[in-house]
N, C-alpha and C. Protein backbone atom coordinates (compact mmCIF):
# COMPACT_ATOMS: atom_id res chain seq x y z
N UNK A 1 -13.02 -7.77 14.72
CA UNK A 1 -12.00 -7.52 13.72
C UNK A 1 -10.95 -6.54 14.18
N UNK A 2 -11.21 -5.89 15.61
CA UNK A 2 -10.12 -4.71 15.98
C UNK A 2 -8.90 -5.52 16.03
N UNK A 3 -8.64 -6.50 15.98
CA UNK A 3 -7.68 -7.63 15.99
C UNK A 3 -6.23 -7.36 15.04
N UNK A 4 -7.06 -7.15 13.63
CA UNK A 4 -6.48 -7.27 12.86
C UNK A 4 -5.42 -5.53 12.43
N UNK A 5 -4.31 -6.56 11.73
CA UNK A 5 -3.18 -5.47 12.06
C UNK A 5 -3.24 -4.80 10.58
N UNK A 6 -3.10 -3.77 9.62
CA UNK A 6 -3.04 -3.43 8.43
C UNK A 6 -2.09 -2.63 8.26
N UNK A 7 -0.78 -2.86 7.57
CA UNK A 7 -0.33 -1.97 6.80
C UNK A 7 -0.50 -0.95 5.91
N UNK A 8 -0.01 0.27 6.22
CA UNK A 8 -0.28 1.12 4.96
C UNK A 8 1.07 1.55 4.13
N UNK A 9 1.00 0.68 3.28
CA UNK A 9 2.83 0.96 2.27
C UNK A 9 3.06 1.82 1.43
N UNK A 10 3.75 2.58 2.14
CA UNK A 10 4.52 4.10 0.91
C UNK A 10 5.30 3.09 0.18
N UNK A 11 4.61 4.05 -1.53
CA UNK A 11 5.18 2.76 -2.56
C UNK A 11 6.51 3.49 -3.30
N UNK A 12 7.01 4.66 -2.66
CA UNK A 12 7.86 5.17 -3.20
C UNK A 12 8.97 5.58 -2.28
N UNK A 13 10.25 5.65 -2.97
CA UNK A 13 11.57 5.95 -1.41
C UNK A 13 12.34 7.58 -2.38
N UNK A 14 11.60 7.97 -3.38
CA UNK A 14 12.38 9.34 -3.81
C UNK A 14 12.00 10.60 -3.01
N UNK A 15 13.12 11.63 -2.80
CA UNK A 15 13.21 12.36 -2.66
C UNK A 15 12.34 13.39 -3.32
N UNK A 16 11.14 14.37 -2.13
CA UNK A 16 9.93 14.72 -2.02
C UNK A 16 8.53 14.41 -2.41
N UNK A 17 9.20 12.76 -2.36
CA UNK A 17 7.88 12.19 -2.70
C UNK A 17 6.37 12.55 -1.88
N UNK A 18 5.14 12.17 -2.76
CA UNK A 18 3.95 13.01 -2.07
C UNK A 18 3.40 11.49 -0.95
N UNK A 19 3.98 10.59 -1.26
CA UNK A 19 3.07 9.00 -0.67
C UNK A 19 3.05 9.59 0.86
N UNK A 20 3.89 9.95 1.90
CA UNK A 20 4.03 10.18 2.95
C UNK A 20 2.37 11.19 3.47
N UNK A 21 2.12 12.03 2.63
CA UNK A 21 0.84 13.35 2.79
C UNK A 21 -0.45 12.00 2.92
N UNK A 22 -0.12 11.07 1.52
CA UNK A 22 -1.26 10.47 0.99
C UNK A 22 -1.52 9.33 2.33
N UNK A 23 -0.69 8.92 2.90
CA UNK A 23 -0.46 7.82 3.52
C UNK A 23 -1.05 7.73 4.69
N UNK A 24 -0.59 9.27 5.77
CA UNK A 24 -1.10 9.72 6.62
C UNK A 24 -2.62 10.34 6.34
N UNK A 25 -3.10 10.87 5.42
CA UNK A 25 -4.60 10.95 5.07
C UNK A 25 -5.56 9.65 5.15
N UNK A 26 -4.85 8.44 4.71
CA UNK A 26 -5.53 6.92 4.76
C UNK A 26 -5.65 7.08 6.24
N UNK A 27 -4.31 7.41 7.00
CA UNK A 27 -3.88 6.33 7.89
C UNK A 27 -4.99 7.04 9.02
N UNK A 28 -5.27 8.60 9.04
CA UNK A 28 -6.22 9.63 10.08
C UNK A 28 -8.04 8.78 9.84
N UNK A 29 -8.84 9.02 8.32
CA UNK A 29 -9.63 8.47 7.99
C UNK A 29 -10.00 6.86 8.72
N UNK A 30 -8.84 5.83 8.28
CA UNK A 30 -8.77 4.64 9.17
C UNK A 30 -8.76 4.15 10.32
N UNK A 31 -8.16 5.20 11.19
CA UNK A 31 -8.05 4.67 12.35
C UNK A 31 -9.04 5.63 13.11
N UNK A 32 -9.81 6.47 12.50
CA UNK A 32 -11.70 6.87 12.97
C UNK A 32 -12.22 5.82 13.06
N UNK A 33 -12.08 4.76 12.45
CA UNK A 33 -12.27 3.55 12.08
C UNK A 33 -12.90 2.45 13.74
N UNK A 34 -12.13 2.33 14.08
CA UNK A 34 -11.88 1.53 15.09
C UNK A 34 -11.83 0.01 14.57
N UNK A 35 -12.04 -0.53 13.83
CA UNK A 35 -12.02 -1.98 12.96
C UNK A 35 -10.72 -2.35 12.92
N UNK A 36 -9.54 -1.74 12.95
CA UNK A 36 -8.11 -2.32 12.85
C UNK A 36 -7.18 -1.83 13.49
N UNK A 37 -5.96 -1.89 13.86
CA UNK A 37 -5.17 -1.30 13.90
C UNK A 37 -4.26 -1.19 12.54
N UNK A 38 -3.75 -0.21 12.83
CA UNK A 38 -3.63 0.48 11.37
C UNK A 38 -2.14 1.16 11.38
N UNK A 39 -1.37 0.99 10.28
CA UNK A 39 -0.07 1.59 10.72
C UNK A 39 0.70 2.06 8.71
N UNK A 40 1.61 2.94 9.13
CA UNK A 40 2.39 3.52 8.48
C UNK A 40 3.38 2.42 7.98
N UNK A 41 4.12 1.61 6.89
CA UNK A 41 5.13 1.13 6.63
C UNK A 41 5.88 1.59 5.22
N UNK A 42 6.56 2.68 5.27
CA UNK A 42 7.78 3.02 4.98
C UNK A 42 8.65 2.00 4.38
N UNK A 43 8.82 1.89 2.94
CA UNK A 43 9.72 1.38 2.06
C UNK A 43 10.87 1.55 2.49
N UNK A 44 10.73 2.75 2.42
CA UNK A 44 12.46 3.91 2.90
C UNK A 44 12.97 3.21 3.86
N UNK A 45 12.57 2.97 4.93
CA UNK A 45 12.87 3.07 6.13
C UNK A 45 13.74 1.54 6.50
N UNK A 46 13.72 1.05 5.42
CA UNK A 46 14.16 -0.60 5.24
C UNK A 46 15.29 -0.43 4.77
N UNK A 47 15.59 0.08 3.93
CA UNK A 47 16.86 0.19 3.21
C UNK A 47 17.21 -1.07 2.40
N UNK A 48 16.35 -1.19 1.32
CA UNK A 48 15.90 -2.64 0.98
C UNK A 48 17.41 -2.66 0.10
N UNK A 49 18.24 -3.70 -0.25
CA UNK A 49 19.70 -3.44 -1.69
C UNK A 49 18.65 -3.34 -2.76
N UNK A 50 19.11 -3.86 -4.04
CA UNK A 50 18.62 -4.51 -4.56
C UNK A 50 18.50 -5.79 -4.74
N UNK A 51 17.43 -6.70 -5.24
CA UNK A 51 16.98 -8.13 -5.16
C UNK A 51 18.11 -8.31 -6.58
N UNK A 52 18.84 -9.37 -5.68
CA UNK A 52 20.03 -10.25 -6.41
C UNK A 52 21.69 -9.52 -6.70
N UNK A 53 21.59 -8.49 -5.81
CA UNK A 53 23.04 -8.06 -6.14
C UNK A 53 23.03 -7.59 -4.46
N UNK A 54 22.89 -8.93 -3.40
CA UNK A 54 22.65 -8.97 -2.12
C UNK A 54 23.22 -10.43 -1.39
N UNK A 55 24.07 -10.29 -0.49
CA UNK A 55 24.43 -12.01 0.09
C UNK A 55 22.83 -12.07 1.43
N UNK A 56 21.87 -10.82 1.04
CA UNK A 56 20.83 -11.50 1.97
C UNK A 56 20.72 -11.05 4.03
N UNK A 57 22.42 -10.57 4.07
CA UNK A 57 22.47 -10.17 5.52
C UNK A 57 22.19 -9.05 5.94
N UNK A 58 21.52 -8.13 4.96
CA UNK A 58 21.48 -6.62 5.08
C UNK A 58 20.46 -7.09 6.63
N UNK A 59 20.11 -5.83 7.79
CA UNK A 59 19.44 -5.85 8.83
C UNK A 59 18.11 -5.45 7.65
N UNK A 60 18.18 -4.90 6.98
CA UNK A 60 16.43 -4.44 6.53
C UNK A 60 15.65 -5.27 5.86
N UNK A 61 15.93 -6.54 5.54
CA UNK A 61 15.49 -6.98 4.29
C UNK A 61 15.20 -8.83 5.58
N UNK A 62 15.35 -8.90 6.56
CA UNK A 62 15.22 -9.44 8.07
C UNK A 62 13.80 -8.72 8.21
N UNK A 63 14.06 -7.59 8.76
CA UNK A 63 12.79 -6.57 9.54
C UNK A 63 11.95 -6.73 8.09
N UNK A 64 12.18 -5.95 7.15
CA UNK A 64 10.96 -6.18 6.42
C UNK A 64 10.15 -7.39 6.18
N UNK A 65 11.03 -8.47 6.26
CA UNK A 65 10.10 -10.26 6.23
C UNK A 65 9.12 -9.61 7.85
N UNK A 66 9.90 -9.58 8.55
CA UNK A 66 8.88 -9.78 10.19
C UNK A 66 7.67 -8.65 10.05
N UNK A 67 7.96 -7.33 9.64
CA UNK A 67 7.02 -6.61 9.43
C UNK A 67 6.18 -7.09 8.65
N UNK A 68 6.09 -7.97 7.44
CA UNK A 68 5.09 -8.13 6.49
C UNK A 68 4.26 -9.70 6.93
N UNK A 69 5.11 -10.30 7.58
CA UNK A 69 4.51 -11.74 8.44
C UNK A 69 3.58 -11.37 9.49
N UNK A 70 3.85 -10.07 10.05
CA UNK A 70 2.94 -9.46 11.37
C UNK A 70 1.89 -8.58 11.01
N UNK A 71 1.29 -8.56 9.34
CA UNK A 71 0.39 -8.08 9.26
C UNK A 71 -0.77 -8.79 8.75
N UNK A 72 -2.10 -8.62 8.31
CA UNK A 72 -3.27 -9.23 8.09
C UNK A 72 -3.59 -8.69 6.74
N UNK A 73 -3.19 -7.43 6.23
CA UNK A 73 -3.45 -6.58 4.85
C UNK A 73 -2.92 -5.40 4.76
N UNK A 74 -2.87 -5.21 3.62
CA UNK A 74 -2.46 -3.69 3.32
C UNK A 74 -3.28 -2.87 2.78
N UNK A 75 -2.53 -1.41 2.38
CA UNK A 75 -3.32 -0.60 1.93
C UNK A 75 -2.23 -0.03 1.02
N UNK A 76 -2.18 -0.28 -0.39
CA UNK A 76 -0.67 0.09 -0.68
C UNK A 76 -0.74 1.63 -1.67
N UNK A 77 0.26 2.40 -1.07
CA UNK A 77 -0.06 3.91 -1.83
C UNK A 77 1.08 3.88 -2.84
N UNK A 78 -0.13 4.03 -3.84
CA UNK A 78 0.83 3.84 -5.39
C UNK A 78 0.98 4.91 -6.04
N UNK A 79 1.66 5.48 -6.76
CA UNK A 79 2.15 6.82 -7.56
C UNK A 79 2.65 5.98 -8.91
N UNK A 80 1.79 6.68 -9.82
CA UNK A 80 2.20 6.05 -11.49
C UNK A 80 3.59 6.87 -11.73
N UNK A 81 4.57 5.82 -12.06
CA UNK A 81 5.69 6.37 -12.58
C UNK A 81 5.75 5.91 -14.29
N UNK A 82 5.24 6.42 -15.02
CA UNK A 82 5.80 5.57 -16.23
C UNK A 82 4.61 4.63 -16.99
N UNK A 83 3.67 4.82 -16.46
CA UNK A 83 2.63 3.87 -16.47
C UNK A 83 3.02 2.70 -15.56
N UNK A 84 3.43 2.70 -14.87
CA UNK A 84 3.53 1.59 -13.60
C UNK A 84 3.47 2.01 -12.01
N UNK A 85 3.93 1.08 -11.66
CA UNK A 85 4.73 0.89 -9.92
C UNK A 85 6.26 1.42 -10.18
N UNK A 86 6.73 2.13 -9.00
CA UNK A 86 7.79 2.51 -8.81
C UNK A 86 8.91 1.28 -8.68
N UNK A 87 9.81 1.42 -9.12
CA UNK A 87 11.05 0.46 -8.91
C UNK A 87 11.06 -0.34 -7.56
N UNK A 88 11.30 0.39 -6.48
CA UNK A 88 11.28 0.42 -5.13
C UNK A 88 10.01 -0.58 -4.66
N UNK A 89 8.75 -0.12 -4.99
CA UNK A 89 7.80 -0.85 -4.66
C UNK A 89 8.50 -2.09 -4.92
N UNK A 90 8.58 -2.49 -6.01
CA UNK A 90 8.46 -3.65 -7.11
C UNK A 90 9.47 -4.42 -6.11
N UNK A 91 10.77 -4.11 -6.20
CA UNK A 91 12.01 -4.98 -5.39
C UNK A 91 11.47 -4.89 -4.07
N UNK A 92 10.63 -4.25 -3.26
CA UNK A 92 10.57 -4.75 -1.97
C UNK A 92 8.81 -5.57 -1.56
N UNK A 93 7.95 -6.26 -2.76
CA UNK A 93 7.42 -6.65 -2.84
C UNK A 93 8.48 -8.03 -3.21
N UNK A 94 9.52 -8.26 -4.08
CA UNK A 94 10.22 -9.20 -4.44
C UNK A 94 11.02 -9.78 -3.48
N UNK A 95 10.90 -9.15 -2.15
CA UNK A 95 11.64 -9.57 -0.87
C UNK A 95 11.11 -10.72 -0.63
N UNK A 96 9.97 -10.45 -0.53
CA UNK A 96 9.08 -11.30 -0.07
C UNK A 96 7.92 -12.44 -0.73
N UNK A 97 7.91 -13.52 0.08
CA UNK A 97 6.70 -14.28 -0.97
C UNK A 97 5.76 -15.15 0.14
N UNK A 98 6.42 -15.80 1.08
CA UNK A 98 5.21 -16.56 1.61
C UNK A 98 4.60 -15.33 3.03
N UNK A 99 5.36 -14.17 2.90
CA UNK A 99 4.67 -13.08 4.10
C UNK A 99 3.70 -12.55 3.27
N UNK A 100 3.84 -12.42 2.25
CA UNK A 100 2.67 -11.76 1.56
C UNK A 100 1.26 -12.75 1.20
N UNK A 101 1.01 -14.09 1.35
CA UNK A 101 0.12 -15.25 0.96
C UNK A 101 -1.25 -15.45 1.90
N UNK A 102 -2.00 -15.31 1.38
CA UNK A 102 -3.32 -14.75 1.90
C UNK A 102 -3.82 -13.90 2.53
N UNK A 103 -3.36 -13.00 2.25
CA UNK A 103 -3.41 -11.44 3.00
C UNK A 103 -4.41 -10.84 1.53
N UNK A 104 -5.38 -9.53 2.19
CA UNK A 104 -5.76 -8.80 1.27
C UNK A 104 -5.42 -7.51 1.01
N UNK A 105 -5.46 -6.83 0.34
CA UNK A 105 -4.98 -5.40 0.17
C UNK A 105 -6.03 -4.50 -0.37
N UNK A 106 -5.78 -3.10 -0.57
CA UNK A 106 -6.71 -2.23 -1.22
C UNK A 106 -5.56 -1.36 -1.87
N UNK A 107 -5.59 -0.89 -2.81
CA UNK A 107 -4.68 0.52 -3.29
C UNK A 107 -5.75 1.76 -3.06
N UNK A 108 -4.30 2.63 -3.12
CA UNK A 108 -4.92 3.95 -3.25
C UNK A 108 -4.16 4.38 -4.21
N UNK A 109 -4.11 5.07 -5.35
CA UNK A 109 -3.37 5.54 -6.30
C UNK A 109 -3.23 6.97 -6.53
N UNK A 110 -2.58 7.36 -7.16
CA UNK A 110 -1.99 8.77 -7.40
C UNK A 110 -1.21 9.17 -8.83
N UNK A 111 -1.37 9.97 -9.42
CA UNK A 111 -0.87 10.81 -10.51
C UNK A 111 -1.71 11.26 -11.90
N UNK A 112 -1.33 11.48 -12.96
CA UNK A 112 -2.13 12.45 -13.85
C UNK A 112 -3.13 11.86 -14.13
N UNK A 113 -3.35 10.46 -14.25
CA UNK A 113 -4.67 9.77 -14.56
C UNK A 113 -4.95 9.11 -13.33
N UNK A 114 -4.70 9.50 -11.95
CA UNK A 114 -5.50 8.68 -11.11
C UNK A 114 -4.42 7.57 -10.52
N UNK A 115 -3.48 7.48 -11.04
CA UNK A 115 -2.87 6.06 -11.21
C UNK A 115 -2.90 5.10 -11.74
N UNK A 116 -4.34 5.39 -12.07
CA UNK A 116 -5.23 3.55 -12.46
C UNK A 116 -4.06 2.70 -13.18
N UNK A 117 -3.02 3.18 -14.04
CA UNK A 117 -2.16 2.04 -14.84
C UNK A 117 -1.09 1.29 -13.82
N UNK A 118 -0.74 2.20 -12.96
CA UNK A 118 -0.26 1.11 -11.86
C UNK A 118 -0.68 0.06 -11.07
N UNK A 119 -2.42 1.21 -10.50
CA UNK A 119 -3.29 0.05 -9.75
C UNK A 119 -3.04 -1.43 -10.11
N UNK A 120 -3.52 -1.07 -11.70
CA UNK A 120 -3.81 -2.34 -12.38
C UNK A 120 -2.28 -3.24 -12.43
N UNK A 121 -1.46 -2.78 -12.63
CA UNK A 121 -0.60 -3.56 -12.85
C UNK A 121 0.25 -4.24 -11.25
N UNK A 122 -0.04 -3.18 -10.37
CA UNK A 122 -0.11 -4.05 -8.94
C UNK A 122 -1.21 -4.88 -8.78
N UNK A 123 -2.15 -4.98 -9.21
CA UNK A 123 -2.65 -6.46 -9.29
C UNK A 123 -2.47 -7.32 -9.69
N UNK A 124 -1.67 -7.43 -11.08
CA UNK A 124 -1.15 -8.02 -11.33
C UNK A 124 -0.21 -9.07 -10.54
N UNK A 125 1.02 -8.40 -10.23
CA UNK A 125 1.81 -8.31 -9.31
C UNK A 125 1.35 -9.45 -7.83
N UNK A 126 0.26 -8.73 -7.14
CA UNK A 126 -0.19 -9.27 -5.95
C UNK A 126 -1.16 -10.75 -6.28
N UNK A 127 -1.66 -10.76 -7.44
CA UNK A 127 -1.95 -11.73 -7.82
C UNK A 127 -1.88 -13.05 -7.70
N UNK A 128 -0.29 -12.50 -8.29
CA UNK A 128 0.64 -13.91 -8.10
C UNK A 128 1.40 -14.34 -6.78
N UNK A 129 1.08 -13.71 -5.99
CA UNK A 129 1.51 -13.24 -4.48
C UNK A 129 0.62 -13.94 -3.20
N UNK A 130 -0.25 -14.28 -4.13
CA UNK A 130 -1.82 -14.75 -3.40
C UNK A 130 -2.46 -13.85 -2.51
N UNK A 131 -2.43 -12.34 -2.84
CA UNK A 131 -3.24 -11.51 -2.07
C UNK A 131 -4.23 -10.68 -3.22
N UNK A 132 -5.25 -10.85 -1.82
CA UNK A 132 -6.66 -10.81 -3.10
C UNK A 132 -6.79 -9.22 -2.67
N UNK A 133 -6.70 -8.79 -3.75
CA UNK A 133 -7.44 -7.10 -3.92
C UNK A 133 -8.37 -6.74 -4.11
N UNK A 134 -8.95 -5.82 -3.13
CA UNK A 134 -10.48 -4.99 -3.24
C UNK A 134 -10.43 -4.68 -4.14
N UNK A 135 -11.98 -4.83 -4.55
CA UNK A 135 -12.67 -4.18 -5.61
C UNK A 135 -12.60 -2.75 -5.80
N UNK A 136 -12.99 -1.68 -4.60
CA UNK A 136 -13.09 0.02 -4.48
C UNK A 136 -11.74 0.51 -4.13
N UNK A 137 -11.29 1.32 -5.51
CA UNK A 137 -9.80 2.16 -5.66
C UNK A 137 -9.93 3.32 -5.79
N UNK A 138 -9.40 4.10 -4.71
CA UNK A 138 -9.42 5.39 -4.70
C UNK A 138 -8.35 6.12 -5.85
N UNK A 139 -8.79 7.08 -6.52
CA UNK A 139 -7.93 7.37 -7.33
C UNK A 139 -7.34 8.70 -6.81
N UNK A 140 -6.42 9.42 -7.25
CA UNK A 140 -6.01 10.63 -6.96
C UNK A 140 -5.62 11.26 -8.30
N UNK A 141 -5.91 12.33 -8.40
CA UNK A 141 -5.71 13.30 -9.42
C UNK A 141 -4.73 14.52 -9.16
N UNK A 142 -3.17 13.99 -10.01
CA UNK A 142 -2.17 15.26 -9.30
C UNK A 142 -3.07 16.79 -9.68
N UNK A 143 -3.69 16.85 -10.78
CA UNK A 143 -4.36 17.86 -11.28
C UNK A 143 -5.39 18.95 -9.98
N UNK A 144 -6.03 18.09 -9.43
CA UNK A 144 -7.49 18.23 -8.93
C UNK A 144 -6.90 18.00 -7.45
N UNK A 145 -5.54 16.63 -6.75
CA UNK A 145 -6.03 16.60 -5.16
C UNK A 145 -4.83 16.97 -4.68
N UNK A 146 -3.95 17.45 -5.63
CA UNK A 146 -2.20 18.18 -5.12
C UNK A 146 -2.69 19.81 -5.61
N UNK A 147 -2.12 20.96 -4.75
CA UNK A 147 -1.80 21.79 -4.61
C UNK A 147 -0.81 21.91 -5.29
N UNK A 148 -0.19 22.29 -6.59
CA UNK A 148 0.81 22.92 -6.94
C UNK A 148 1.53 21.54 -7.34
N UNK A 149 0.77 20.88 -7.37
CA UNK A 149 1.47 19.11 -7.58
C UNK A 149 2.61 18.94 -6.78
N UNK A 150 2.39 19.67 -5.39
CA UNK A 150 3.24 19.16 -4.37
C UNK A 150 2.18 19.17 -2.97
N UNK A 151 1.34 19.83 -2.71
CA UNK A 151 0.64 19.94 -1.42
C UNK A 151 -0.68 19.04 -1.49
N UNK A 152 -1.03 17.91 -0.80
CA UNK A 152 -2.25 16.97 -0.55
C UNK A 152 -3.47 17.78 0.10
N UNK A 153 -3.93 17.97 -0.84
CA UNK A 153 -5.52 18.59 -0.77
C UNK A 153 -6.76 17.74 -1.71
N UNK A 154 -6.94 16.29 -0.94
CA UNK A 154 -8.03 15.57 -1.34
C UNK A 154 -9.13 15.97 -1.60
N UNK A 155 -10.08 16.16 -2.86
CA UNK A 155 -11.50 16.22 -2.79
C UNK A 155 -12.01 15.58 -1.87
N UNK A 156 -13.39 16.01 -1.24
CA UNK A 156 -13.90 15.46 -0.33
C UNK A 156 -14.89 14.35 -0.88
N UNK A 157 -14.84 14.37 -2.06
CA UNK A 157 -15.66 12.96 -2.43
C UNK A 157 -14.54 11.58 -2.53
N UNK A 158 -13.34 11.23 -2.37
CA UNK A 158 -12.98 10.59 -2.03
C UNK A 158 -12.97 9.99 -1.06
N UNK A 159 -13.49 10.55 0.74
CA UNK A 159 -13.94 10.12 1.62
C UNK A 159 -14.55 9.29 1.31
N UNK A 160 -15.30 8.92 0.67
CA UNK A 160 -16.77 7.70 0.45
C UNK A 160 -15.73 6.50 -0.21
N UNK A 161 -14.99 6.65 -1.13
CA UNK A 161 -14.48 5.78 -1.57
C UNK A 161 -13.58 5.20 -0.76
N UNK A 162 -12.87 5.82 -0.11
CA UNK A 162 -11.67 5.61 1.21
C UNK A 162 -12.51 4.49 2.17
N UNK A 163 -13.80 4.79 2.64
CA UNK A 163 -14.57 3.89 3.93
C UNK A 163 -14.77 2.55 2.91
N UNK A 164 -15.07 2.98 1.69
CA UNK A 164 -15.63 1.53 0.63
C UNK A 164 -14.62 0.38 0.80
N UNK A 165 -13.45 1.14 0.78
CA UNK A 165 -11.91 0.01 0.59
C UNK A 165 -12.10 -0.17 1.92
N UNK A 166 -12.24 0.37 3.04
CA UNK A 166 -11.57 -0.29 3.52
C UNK A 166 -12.55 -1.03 4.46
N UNK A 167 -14.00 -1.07 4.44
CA UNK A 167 -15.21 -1.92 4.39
C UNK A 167 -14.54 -3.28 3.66
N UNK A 168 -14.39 -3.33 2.50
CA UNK A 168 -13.69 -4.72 1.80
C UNK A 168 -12.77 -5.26 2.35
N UNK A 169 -11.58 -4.48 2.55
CA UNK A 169 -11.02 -4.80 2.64
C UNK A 169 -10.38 -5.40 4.20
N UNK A 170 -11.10 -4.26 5.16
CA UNK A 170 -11.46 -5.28 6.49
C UNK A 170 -11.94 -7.12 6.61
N UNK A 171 -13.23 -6.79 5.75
CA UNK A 171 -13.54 -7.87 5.54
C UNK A 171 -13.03 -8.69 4.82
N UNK A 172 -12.44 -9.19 3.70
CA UNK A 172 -11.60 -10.04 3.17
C UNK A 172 -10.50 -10.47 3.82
N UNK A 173 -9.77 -9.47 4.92
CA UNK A 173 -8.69 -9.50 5.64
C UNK A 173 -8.96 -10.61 6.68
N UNK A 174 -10.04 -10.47 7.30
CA UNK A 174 -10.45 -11.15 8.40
C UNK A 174 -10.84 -12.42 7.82
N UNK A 175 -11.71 -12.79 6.73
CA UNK A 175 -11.97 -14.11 6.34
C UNK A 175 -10.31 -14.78 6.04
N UNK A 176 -9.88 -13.70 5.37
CA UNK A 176 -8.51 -14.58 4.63
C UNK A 176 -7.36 -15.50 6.18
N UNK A 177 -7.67 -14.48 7.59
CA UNK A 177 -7.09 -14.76 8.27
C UNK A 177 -6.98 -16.01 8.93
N UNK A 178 -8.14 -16.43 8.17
CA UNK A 178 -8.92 -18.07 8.65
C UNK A 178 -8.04 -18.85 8.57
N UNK A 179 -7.14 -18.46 6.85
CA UNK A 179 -6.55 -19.88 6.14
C UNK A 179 -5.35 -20.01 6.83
N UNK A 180 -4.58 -18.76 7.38
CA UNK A 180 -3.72 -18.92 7.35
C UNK A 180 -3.22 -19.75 9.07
């Protein structure tokens, strides 16, 4: 399975956002790992327009199809805005549709309740996307794993949950790789 390539997607592009702390914590944990190669993918870094007020030629919205065709799964780091997914996530998940189709994912979530209302509603989302989501979601508590609700200081019982996802989610990745 060292084969297989996994994204890890910062689900947010605002200014001092925490996904970057959270991202690189997956990304150190994972690649102890040896089961994947494992990588950082940056929303930001695309410079996605917005979906439909675009003639389509932007250079980022190109690279982001090839980046998301050249992977096997993700790991997507979510921050509840609102009871959801961030804007940003949302339109650069809407880039795309047949790069995202049988691929699996895992979330990791973040904010006052954990995230869980985004989790859930990015499943939603990926659902319809045809990527099947792990069962084990790490939650984060701005309360309990941010410093000052700006500095990433994970409980250490999240470790266990972190290897769970990505136990699944290795594995689903690799079966799913069959179909495609």
């Amino acid at each position: 399975m060292a084969d297989l390539k996994i994204g890890i997607i910062l689900g947010s592009t605002r200014q001092g956002r925490l996904s970057p702390q959270v991202g690189e914590w997956v990304k150190g944990i994972a690649d102890k790992r040896g089961d994947a190669q494992y990588e950082i993918v940056d929303i930001a870094d695309y410079k996605l327009p917005f979906l439909g007020e675009t003639d389509g030629t932007e250079p980022g919205i190109k690279a982001w199809s090839e980046k998301l065709a050249s992977l096997d799964g993700f790991v997507f780091i979510v921050q509840e805005y609102n009871h959801s997914i961030t804007g940003a996530l949302k339109n650069a998940i809407d880039f795309a549709r047949e790069e995202w189709n049988n691929k699996a994912a895992g979330i990791v979530s973040y904010g006052s309740t954990g995230g869980a209302r985004a989790a859930e509603h990015l499943r939603g989302i990926l659902g319809e996307l045809l990527v099947a989501d792990v069962r084990v979601h790490p939650t984060l508590s701005l309360f309990t794993d941010f410093e000052n609700f700006t500095t990433f200081k994970p409980a250490d019982l999240h470790l266990d949950n972190m290897n769970a996802m990505l136990d699944q989610l290795i594995a689903w990745s690799g079966a799913l790789k069959t179909l495609r």
